[in-house]
N, C-alpha and C. Protein backbone atom coordinates (compact mmCIF):
# COMPACT_ATOMS: atom_id res chain seq x y z
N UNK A 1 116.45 123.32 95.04
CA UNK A 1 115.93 122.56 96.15
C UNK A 1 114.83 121.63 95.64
N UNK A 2 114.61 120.31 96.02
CA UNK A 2 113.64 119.78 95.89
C UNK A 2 113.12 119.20 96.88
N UNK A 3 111.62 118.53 96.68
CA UNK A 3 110.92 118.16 97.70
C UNK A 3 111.31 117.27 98.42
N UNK A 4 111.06 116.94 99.78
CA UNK A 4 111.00 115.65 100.08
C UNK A 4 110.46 114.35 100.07
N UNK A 5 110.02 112.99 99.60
CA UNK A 5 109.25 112.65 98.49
C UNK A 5 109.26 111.32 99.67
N UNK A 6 107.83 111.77 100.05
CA UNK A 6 107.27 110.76 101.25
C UNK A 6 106.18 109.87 100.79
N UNK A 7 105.63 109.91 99.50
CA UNK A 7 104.67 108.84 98.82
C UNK A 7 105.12 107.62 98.74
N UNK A 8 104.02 106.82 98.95
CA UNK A 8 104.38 105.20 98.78
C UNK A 8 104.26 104.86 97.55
N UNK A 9 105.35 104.67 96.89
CA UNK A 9 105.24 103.68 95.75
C UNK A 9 104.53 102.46 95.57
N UNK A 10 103.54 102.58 93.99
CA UNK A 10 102.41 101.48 93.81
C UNK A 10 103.50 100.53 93.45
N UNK A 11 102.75 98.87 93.82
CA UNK A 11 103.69 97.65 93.77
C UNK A 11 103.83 97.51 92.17
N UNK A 12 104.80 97.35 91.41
CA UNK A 12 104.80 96.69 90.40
C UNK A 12 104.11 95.65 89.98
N UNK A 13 104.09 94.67 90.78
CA UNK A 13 102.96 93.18 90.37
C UNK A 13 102.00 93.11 91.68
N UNK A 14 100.78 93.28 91.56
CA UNK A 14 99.59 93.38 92.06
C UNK A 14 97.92 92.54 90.91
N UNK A 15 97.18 92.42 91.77
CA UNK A 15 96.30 92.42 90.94
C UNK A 15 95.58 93.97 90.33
N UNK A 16 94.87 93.87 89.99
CA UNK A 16 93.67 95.46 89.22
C UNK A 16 93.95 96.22 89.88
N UNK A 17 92.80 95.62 91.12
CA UNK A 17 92.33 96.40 91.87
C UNK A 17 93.55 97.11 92.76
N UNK A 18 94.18 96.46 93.02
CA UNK A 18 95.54 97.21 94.00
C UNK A 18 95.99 97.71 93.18
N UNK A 19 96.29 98.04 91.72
CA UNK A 19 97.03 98.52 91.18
C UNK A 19 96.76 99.95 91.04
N UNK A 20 95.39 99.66 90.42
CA UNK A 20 94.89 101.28 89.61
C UNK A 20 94.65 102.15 91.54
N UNK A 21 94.58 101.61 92.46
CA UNK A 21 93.96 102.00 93.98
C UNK A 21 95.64 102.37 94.19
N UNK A 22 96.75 102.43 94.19
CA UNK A 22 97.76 102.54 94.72
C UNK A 22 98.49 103.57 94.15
N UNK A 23 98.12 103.36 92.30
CA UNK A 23 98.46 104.27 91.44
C UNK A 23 97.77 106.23 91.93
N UNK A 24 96.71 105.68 92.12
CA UNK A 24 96.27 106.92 92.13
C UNK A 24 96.06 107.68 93.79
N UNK A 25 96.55 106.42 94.42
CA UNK A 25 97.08 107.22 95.97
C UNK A 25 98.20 108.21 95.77
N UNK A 26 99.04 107.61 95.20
CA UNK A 26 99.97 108.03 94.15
C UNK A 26 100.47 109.27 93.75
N UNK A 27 99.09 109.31 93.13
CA UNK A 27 99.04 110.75 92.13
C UNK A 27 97.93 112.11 93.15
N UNK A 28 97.42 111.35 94.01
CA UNK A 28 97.04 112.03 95.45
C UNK A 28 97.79 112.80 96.13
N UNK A 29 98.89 112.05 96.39
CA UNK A 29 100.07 112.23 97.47
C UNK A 29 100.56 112.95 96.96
N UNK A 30 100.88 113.32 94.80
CA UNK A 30 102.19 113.84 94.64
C UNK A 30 101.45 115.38 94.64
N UNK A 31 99.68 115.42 94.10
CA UNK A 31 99.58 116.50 94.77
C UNK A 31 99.60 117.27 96.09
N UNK A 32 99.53 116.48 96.94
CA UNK A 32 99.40 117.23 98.22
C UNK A 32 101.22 117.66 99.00
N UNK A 33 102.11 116.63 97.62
CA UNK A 33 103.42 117.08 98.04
C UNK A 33 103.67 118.50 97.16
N UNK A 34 103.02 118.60 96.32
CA UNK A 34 103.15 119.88 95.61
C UNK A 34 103.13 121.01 96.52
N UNK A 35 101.97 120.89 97.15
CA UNK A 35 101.42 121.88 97.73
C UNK A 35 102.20 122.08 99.61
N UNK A 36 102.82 121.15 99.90
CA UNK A 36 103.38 120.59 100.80
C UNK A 36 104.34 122.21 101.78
N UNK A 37 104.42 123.00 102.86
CA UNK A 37 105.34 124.23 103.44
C UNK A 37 104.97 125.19 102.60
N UNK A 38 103.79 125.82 101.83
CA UNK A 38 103.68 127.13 100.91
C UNK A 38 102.62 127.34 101.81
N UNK A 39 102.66 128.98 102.09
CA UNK A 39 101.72 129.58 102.59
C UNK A 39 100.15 129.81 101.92
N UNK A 40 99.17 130.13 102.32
CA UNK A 40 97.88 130.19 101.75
C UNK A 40 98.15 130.90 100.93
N UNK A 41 98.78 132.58 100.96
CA UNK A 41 98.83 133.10 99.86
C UNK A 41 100.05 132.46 98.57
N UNK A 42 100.97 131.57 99.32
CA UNK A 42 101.36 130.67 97.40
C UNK A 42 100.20 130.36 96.91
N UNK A 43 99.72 129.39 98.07
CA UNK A 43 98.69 128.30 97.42
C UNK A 43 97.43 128.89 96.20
N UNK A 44 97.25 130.50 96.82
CA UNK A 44 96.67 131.54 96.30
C UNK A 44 97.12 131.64 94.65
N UNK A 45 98.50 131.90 94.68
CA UNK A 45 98.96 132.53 93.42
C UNK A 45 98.95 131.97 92.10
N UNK A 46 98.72 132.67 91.13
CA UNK A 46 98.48 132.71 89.48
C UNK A 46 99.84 132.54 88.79
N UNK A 47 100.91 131.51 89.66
CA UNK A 47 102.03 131.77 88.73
C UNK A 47 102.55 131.64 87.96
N UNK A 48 101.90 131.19 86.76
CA UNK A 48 102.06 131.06 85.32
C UNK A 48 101.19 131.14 84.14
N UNK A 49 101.64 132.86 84.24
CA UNK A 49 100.44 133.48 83.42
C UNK A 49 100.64 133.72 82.09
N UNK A 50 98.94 133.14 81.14
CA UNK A 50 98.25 134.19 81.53
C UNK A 50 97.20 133.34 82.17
N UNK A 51 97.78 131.99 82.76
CA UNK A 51 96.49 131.43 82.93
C UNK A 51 96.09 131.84 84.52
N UNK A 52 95.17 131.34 84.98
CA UNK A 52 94.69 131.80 86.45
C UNK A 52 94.48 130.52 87.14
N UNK A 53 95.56 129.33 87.10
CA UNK A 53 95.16 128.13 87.81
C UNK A 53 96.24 128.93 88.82
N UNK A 54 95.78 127.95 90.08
CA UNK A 54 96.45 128.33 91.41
C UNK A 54 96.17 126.59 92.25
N UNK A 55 97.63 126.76 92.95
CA UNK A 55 97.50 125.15 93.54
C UNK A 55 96.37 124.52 94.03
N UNK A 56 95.87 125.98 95.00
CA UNK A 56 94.52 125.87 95.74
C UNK A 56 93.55 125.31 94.62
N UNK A 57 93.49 126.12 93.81
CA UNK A 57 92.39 125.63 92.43
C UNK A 57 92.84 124.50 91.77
N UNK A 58 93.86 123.77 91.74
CA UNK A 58 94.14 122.51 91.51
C UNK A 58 92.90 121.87 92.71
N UNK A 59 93.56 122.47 93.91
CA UNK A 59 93.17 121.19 95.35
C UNK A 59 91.55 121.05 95.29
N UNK A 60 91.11 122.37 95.07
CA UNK A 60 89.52 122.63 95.42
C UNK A 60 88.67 121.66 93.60
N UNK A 61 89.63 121.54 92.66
CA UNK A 61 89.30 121.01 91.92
C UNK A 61 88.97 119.79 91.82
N UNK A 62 90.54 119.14 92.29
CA UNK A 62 90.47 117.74 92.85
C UNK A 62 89.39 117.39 93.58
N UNK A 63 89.02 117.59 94.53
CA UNK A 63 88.00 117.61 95.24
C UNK A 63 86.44 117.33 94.83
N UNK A 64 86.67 118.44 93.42
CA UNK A 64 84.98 118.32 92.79
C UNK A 64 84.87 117.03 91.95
N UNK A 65 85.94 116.22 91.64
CA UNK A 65 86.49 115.53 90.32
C UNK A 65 86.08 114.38 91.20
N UNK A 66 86.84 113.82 92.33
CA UNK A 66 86.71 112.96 93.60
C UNK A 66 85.21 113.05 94.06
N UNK A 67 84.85 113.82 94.24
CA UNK A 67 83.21 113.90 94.66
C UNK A 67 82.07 113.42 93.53
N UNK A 68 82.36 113.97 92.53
CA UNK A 68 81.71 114.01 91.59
C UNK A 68 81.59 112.58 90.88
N UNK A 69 83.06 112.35 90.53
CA UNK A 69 83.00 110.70 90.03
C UNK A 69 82.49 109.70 91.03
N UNK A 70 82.75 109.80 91.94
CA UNK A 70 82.62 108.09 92.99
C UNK A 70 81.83 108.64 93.63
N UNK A 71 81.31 110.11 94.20
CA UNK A 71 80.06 109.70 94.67
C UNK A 71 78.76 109.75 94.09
N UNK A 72 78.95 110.76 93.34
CA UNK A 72 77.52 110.77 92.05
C UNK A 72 77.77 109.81 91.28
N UNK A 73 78.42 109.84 90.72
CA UNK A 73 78.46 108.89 89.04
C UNK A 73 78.47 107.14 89.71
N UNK A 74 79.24 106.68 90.81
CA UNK A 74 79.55 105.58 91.15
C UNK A 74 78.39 105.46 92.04
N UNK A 75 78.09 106.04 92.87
CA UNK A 75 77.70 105.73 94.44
C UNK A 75 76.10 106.71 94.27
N UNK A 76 76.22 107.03 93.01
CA UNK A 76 74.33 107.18 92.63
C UNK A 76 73.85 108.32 93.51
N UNK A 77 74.67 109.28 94.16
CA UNK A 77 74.46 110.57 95.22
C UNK A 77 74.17 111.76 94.42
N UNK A 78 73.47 112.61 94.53
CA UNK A 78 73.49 114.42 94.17
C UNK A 78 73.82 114.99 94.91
N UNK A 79 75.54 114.75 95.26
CA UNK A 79 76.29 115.94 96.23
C UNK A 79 76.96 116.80 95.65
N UNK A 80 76.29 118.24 96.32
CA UNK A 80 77.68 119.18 95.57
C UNK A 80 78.19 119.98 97.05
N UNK A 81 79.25 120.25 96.49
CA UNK A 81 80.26 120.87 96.87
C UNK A 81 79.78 122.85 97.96
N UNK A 82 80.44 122.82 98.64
CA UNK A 82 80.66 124.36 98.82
C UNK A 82 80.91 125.17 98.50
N UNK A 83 81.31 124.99 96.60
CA UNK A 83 81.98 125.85 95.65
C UNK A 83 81.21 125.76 94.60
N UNK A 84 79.88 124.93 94.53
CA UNK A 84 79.35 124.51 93.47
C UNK A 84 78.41 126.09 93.16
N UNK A 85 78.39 126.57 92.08
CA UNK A 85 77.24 127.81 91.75
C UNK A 85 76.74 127.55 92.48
N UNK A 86 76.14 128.79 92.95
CA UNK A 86 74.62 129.14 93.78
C UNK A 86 73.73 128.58 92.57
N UNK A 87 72.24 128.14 92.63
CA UNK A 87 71.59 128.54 91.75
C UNK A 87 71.77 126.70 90.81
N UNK A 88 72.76 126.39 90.77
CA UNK A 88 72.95 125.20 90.40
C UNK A 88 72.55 123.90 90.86
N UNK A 89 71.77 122.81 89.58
CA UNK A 89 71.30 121.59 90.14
C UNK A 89 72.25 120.90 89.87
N UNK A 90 73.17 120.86 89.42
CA UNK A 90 74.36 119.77 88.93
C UNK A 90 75.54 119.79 88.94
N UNK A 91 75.96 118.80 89.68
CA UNK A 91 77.82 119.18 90.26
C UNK A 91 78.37 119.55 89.16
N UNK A 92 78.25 118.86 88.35
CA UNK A 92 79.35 118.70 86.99
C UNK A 92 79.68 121.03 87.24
N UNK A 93 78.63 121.74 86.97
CA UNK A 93 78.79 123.02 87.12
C UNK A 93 80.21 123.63 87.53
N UNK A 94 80.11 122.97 88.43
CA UNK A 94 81.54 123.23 89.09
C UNK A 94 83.21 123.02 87.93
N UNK A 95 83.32 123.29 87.53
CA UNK A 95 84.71 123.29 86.84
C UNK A 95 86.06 123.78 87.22
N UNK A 96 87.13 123.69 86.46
CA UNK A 96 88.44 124.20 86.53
C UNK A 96 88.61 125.71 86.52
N UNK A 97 87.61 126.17 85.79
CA UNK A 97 87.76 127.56 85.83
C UNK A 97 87.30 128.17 87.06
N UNK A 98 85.97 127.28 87.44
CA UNK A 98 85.70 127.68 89.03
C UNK A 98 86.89 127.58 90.54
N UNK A 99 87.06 126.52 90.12
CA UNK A 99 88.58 126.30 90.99
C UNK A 99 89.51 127.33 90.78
N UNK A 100 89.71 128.30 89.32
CA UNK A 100 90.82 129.49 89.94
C UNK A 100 90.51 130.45 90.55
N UNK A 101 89.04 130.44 91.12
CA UNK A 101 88.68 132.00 91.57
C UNK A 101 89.01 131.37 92.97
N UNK A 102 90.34 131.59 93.61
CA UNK A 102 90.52 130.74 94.67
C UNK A 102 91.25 131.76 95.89
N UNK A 103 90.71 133.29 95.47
CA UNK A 103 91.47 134.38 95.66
C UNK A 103 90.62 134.46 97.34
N UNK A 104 89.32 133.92 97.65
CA UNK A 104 88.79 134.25 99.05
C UNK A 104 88.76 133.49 99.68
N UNK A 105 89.21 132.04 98.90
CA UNK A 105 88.88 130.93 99.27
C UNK A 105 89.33 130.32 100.84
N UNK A 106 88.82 129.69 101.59
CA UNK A 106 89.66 129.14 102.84
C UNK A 106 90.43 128.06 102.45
N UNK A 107 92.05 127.87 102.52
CA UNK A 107 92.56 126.98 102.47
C UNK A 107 92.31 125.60 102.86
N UNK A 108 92.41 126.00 104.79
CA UNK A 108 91.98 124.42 105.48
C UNK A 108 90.73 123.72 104.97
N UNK A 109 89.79 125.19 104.93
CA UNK A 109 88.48 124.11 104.50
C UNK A 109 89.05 123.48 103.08
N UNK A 110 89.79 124.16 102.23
CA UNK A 110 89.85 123.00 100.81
C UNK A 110 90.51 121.93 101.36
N UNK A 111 91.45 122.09 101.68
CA UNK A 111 92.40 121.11 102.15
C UNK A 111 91.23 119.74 102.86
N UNK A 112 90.59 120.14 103.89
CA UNK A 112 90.06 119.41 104.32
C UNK A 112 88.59 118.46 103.93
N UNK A 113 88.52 119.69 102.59
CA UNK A 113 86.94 119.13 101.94
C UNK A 113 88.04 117.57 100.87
N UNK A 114 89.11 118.08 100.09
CA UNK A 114 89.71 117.53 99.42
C UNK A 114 89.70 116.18 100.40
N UNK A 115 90.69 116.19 101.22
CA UNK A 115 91.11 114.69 102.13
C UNK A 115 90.04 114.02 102.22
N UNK A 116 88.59 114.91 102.99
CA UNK A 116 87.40 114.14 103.17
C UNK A 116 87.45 113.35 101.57
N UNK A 117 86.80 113.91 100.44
CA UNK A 117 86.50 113.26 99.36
C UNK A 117 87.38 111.85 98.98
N UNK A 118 88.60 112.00 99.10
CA UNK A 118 89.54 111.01 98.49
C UNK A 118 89.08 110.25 99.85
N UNK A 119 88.98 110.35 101.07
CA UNK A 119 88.49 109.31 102.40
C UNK A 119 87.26 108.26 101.43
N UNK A 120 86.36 109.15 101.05
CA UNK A 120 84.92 108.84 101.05
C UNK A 120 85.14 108.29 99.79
N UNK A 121 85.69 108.31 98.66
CA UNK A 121 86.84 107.74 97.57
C UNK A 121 87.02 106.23 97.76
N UNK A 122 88.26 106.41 98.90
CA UNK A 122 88.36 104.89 98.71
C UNK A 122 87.50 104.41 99.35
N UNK A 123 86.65 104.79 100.51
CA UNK A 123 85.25 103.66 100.67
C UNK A 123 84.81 103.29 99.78
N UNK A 124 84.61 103.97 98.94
CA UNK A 124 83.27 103.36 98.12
C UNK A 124 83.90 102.81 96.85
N UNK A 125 84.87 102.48 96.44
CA UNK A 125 86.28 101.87 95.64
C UNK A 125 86.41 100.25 96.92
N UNK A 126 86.79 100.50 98.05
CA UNK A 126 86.94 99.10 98.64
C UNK A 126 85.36 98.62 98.91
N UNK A 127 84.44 99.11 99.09
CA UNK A 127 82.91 98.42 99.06
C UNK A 127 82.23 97.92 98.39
N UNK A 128 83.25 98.42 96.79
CA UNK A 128 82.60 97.74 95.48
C UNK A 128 82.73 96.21 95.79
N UNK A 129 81.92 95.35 94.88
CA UNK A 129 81.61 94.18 94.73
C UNK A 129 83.19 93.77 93.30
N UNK A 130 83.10 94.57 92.45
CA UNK A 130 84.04 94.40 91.51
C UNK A 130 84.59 95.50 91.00
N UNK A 131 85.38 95.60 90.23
CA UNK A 131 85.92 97.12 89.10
C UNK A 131 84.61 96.86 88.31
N UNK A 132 83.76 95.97 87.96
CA UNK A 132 82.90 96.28 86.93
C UNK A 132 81.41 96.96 87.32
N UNK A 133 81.51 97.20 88.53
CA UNK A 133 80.12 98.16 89.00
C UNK A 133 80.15 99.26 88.48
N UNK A 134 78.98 99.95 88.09
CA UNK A 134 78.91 100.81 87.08
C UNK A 134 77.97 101.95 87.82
N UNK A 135 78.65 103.14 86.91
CA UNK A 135 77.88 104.23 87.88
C UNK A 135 77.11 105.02 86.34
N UNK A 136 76.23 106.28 86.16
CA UNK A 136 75.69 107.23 85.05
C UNK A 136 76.35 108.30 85.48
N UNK A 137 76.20 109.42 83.94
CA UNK A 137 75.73 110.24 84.14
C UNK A 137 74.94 110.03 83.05
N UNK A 138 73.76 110.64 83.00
CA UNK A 138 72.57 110.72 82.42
C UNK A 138 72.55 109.18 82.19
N UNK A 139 72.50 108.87 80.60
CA UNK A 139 72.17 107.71 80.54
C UNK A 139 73.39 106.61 79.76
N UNK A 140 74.34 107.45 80.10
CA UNK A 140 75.78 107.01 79.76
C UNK A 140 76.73 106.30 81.08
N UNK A 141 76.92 104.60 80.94
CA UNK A 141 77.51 104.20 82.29
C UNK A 141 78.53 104.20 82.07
N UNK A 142 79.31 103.86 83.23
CA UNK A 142 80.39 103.70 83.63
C UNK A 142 81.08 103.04 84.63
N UNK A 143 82.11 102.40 84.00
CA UNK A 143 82.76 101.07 85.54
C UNK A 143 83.35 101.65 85.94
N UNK A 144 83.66 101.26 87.63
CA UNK A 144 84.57 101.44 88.68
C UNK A 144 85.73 101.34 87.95
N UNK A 145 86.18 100.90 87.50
CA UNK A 145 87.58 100.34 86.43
C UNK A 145 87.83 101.68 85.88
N UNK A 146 86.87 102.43 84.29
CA UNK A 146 87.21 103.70 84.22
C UNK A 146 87.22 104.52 85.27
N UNK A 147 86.50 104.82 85.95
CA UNK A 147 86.63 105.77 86.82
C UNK A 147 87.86 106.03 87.29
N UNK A 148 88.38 104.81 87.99
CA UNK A 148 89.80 104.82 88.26
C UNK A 148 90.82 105.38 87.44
N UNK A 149 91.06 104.77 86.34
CA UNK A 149 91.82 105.03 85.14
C UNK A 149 91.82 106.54 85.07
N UNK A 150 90.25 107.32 84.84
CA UNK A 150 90.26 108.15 84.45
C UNK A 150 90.67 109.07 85.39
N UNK A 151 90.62 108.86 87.15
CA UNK A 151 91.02 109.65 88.25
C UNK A 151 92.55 109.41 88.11
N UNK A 152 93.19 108.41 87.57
CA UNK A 152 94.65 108.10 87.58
C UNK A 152 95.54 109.65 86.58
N UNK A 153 94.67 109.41 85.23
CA UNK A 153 95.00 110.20 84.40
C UNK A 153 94.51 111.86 84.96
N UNK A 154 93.49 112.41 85.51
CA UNK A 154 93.04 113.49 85.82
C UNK A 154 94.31 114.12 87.03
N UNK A 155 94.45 113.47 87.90
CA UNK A 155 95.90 113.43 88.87
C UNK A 155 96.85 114.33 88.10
N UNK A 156 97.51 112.92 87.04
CA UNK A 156 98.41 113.19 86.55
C UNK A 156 99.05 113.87 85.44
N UNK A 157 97.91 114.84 84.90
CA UNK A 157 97.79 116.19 84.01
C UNK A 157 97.36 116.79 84.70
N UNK A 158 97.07 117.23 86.24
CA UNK A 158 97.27 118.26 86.87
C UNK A 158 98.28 118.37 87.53
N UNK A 159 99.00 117.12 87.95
CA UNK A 159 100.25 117.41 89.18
C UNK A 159 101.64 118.14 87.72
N UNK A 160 101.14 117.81 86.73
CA UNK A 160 102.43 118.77 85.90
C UNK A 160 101.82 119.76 86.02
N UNK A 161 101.08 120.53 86.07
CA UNK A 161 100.37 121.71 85.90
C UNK A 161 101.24 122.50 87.94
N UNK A 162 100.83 121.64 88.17
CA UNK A 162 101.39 121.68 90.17
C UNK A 162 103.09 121.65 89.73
N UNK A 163 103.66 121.00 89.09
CA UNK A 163 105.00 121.22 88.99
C UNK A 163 105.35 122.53 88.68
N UNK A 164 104.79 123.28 87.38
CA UNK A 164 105.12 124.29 86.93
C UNK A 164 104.78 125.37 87.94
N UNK A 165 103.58 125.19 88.38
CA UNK A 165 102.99 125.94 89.49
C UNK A 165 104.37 126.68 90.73
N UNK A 166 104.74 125.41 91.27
CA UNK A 166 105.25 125.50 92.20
C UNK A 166 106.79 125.74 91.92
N UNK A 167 107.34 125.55 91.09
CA UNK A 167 108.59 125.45 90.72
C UNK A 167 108.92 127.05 90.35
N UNK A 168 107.96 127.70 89.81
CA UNK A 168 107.58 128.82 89.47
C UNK A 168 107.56 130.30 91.03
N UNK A 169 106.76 129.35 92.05
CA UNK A 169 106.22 129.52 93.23
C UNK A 169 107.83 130.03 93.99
N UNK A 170 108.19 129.37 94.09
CA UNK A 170 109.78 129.10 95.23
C UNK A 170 110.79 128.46 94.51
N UNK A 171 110.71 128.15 93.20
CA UNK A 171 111.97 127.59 92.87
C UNK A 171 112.00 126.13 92.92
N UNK A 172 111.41 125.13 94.22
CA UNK A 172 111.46 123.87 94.55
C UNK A 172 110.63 122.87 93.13
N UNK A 173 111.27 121.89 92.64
CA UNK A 173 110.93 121.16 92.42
C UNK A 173 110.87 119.74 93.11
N UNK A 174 111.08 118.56 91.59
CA UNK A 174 110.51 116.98 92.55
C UNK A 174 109.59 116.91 91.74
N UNK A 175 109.42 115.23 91.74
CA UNK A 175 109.12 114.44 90.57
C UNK A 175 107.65 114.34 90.95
């Protein structure tokens, strides 16, 4: 069985900015088709062990990656997350490994912290002045341009990770 594959394809000839912005709606969508009719406890499960990623810990990841880049690093904010350590001054804290402890976790709220971020994402992606606005961390910048790129590529070495996941999960694949 495979998915049903409701993402909008990015245009072939565009300028930049529509491109790398469409690409990585993209790679948005193909996660949230991953995750797309599986119950909380799939979304829960460790199914390809010995590692301990789980879709949820993909989603709740995404989320910190989306927050973290465009609103700290781009948009100059110190927001963390609902998953970020107790005890912690700095999003970055939050990691992949934090994302698999995803065993108490509330789904909707990830689900819904995730959507918020990629919302609050492309604001501040369409408010830029150019791809060349630049965000830190510490004293290392960075353009809207990488950022993108690098959210394009972060997507798309996790949604294979979501393939195996899920294919694993129920059998269903899709591209």
């Amino acid at each position: 069985m495979t998915l049903p594959d409701r993402r909008i394809q990015p245009p072939c000839t565009a300028d930049e900015r529509t491109t790398l912005t469409a690409m990585l709606d993209f790679q948005r969508d193909t996660l949230a088709m991953k995750c797309e009719g599986l119950t909380p406890e799939q979304l829960k499960e460790r199914a390809v062990r010995p590692s301990g990623l789980s879709l949820l810990g993909l989603v709740r990841h995404a989320a910190e990656v989306e927050r973290g880049w465009f609103r700290n690093v781009i948009n100059g904010e110190s927001s963390r997350s609902p998953w970020t350590p107790a005890g912690s001054t700095d999003w970055s804290d939050f990691d992949i490994d934090d994302a698999d402890d995803a065993d108490d976790a509330d789904v909707d709220e990830a689900f819904a912290v995730w959507r918020e971020e990629c919302r609050r994402a492309r604001a501040i992606v369409e408010a830029a002045d150019s791809l060349d606005v630049t965000g830190h961390i510490d004293e290392e910048a960075f353009s809207l341009r990488y950022v993108l790129a690098h959210m394009i590529e972060e997507y798309a070495r996790h949604n294979g990770h979501a393939d195996m996941l899920r294919e694993r999960i129920d059998g269903v694949t899709g591209e």
